[in-house]
Protein backbone atom coordinates (compact mmCIF):
# COMPACT_ATOMS: atom_id res chain seq x y z
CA UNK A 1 0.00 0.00 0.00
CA UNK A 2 1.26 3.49 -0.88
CA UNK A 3 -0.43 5.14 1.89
CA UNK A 4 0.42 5.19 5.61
CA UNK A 5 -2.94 4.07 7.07
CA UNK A 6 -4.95 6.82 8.95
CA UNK A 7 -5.15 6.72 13.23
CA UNK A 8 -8.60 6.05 14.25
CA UNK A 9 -10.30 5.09 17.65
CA UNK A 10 -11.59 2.09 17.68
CA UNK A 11 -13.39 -0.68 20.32
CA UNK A 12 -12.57 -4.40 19.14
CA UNK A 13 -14.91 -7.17 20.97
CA UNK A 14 -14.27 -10.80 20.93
CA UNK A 15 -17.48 -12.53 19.93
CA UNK A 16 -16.67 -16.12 19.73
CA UNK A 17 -13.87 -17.96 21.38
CA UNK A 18 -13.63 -21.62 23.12
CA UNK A 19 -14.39 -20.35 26.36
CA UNK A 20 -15.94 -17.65 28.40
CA UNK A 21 -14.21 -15.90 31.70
CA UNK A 22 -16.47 -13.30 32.93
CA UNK A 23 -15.12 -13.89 36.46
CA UNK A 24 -11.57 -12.49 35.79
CA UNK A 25 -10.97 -9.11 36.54
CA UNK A 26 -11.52 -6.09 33.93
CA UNK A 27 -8.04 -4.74 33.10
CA UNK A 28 -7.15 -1.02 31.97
CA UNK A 29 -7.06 -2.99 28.62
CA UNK A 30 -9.64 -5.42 28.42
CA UNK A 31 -13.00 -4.65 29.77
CA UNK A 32 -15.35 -8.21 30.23
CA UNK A 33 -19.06 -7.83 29.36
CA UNK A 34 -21.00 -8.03 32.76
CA UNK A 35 -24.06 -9.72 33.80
CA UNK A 36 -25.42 -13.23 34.35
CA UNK A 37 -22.85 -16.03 33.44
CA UNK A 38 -25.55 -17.82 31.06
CA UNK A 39 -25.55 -14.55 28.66
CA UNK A 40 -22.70 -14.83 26.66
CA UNK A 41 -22.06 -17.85 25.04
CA UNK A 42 -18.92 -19.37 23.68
CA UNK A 43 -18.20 -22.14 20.83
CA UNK A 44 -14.99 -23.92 18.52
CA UNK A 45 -13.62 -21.01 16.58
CA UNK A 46 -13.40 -17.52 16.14
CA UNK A 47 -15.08 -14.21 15.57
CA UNK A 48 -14.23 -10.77 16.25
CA UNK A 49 -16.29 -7.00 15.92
CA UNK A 50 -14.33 -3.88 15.02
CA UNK A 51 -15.89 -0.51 15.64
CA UNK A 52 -14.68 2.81 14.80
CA UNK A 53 -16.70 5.73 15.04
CA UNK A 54 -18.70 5.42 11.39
CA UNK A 55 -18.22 1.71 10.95
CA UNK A 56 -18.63 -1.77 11.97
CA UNK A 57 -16.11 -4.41 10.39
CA UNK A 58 -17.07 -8.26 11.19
CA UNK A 59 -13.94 -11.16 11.27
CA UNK A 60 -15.05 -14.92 11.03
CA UNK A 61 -18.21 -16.07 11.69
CA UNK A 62 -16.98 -19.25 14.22
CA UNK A 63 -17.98 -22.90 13.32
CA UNK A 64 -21.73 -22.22 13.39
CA UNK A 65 -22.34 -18.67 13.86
CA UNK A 66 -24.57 -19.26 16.49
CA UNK A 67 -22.60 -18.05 19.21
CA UNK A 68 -22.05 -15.23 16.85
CA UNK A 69 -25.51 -13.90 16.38
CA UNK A 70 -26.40 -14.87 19.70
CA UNK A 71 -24.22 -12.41 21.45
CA UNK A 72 -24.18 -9.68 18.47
CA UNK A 73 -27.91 -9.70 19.36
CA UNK A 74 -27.22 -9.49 23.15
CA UNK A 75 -25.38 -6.04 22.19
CA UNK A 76 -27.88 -4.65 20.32
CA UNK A 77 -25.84 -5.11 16.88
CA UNK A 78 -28.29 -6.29 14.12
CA UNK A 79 -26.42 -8.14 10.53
CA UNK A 80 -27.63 -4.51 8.69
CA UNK A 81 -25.13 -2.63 10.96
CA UNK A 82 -21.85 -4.57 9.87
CA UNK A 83 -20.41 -2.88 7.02
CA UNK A 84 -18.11 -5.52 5.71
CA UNK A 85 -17.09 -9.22 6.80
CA UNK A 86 -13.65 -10.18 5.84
CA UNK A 87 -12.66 -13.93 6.24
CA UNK A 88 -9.10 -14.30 8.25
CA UNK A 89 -8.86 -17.38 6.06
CA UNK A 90 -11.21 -20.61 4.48
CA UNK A 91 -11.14 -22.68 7.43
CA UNK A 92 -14.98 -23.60 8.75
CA UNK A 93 -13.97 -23.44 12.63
CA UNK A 94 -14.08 -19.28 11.13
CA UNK A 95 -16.51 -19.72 8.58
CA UNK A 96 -19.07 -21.89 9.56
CA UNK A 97 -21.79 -19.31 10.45
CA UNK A 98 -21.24 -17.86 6.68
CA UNK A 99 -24.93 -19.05 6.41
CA UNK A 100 -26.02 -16.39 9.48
CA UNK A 101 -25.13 -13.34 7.83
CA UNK A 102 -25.55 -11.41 4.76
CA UNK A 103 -23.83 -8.50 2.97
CA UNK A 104 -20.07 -7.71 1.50
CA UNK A 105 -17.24 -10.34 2.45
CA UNK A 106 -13.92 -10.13 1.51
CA UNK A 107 -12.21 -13.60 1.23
CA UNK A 108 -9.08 -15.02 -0.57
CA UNK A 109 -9.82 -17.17 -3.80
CA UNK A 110 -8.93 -20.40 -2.09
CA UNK A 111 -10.90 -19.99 1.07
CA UNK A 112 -13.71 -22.06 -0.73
CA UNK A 113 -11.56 -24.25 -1.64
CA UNK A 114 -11.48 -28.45 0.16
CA UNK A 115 -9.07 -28.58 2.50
CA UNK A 116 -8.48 -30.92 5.66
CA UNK A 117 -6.14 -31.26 8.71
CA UNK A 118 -3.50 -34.28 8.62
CA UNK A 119 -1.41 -34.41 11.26
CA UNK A 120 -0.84 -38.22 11.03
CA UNK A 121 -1.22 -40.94 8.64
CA UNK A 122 -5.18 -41.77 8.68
CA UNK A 123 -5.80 -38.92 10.80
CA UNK A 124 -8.04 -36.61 8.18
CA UNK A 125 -10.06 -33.71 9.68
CA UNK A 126 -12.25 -31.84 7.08
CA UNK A 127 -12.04 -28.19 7.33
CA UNK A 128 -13.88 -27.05 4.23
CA UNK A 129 -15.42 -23.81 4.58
CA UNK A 130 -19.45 -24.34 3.07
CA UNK A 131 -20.08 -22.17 -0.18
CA UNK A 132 -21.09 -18.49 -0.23
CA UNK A 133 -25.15 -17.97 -0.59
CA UNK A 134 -25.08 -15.44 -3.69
CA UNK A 135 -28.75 -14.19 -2.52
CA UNK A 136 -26.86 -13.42 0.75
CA UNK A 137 -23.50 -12.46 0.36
CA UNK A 138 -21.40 -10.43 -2.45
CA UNK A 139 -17.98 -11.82 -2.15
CA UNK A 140 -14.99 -9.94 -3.18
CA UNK A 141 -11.78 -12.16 -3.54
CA UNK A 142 -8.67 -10.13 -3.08
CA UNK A 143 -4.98 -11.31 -2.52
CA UNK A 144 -3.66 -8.29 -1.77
CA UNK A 145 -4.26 -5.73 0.96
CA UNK A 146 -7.66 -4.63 1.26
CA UNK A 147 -8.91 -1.67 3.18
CA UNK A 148 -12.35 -2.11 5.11
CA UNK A 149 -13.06 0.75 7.06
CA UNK A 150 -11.15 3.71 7.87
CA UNK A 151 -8.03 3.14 10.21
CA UNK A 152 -8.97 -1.02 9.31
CA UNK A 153 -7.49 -3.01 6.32
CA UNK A 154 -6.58 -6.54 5.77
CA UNK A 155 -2.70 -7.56 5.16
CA UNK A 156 -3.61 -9.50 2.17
CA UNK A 157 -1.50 -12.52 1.57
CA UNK A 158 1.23 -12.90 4.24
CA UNK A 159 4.87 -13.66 2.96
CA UNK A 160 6.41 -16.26 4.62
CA UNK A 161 9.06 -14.45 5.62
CA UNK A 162 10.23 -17.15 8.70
CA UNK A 163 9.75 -20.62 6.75
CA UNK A 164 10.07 -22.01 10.71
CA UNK A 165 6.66 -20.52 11.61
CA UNK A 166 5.20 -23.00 8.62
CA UNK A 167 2.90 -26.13 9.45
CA UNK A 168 2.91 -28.76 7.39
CA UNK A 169 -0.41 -30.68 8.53
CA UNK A 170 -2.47 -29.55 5.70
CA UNK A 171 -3.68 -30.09 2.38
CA UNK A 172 -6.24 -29.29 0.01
CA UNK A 173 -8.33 -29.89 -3.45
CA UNK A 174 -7.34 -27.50 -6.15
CA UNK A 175 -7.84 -28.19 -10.04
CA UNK A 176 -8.02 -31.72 -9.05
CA UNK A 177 -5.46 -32.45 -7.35
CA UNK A 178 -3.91 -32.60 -3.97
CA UNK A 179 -1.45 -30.19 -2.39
CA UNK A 180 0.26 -29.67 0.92
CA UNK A 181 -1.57 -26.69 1.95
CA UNK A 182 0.09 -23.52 2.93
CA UNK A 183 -3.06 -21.73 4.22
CA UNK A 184 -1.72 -18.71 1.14
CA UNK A 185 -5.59 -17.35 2.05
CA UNK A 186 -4.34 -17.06 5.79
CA UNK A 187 -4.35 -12.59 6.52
CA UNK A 188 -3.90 -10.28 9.53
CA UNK A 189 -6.51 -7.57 10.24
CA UNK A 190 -4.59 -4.44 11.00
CA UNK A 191 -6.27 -1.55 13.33
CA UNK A 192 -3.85 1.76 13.60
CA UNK A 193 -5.11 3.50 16.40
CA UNK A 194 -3.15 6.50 18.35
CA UNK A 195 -0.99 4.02 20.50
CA UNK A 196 -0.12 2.21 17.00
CA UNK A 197 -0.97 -1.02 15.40
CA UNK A 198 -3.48 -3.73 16.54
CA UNK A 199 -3.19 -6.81 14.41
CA UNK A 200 -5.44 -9.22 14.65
CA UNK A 201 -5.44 -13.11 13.53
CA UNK A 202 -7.61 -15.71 13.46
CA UNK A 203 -4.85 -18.70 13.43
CA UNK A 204 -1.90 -17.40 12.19
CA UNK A 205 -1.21 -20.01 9.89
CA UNK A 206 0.85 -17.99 8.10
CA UNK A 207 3.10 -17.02 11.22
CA UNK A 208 2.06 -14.48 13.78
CA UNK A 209 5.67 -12.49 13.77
CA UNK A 210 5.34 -12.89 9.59
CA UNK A 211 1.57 -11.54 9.84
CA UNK A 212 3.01 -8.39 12.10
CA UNK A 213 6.04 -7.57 9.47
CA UNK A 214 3.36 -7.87 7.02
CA UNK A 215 1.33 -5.63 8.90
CA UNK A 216 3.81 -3.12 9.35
CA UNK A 217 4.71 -2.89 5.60
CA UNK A 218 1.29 -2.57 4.52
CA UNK A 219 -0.02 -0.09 6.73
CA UNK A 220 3.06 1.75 6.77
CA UNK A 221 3.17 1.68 10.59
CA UNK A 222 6.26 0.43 12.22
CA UNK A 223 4.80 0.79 16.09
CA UNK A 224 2.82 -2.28 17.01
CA UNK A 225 0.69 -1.64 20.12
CA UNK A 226 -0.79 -5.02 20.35
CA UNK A 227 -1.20 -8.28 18.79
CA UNK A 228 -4.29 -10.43 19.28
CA UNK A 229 -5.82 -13.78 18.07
CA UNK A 230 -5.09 -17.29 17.86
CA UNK A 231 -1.41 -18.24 17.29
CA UNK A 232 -1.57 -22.37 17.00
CA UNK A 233 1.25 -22.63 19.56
CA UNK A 234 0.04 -25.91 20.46
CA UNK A 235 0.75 -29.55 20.29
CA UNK A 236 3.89 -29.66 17.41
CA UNK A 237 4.23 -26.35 17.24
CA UNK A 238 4.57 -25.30 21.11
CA UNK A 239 8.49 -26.09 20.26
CA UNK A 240 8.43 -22.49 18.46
CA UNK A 241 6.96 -20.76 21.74
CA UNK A 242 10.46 -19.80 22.94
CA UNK A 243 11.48 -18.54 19.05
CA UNK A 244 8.71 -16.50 18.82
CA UNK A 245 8.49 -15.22 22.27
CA UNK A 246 11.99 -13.90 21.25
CA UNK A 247 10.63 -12.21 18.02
CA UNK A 248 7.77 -10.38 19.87
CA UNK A 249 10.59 -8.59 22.05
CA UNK A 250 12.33 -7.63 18.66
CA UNK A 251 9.55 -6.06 17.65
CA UNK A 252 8.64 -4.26 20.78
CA UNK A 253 5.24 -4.88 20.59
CA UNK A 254 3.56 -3.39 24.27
CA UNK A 255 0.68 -6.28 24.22
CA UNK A 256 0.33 -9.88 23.34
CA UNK A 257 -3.42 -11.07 23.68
């Protein structure tokens, strides 16, 4: 992108995640919705709401998109306020609950694409995202940079700039035939607010330390002010915890969510 990104205020709120902790203390940072513990409810997967003051960007939809709606309801945010859903990448633990809303969606061309999880001979999990509803949504496939509000854009296709951050446990259906998958449709949604970037990721397939360096360069931000999502630092990857630990403090990022 040419442009440095413009500063904006923004609120981000985590709509879907495996679990819910309303007990834990509010932070200067983080402030937990209150009120009974039955309320908000959690599921597999991921979604995310970015507000700035004029716009409402949606990420992922989580594996059914019922926790979704159900607690974009409890807010008092109807489907006709989001402005734009962009798709951190085709897996249906994020994409599931394409079938509960309606409007724009930005998405990568192989986020439709069949793809499973292998992580052992035999072992085959099916992560296939389902098809977009053309009397629902207008999809817009981009694989570069893509700016959804003001202040909010998309990093586009990461480059793998630290093969070591790289998964092989995946493959997919393209043309035919079957490929080790790379997760190429994997992005960052970047935030630059007045304390600097907020990058967000759904899985960070790509790498979380290559989706902030591609967040930087696209934006045209170098401060990072906080980092946020779902890094897959489990199971055979939680050898990489120390290496990346170590690249955060490189980059000086102030927060790691």
């Amino acid at each position: 992108m040419g442009e440095k990104l413009e500063a904006v205020n923004a609120k981000l709120t985590i709509l879907v995640d495996n679990t819910i902790m309303e007990l834990i203390p509010n932070s200067d940072f983080i402030k937990r919705r209150s009120g009974p513990h039955h309320n908000f409810i959690a599921e597999h997967g991921f979604s995310a709401l970015i507000e700035t003051d004029d716009e409402k960007v949606l990420i992922d939809t989580g594996v059914t998109g019922i926790a979704m709606k159900h607690n974009l309801d409890l807010m008092g945010v109807k489907m006709k306020d989001i402005d734009v859903i962009a798709l951190s990448h085709g897996h249906n633990d994020h994409t599931g609950g394409l079938d509960k809303v309606r409007g724009k969606i930005i998405a990568h061309p192989d986020s439709f694409l069949e793809r499973w999880l292998s992580p052992k001979p035999g072992l085959k999990y099916d992560l296939t995202s389902p098809k977009p509803n053309p009397k629902k949504h207008k999809i817009e496939y981009h694989t570069k940079p893509v700016k959804l509000a003001k202040g909010v854009m998309t990093t586009g296709e990461v480059p793998r700039v630290h093969k070591w951050e790289e998964l092989p446990v995946f493959r997919k259906v393209k043309d035919g035939a079957v490929y080790q998958d790379t997760v190429k449709d994997d992005m960052g949604i970047v935030i630059n607010t007045k304390k600097g970037l907020v990058v967000i990721q759904g899985c960070s397939h790509a790498g979380i330390i290559n989706t902030v360096i591609a967040a930087k360069k696209v934006s045209g931000v170098d401060k990072v002010h906080c980092v946020i999502g779902g890094f897959h630092l489990i199971g055979p990857a939680e050898k990489k915890i120390d290496r990346t630990i170590g690249e955060f403090k490189k980059l000086n990022i102030d927060k790691v969510i």
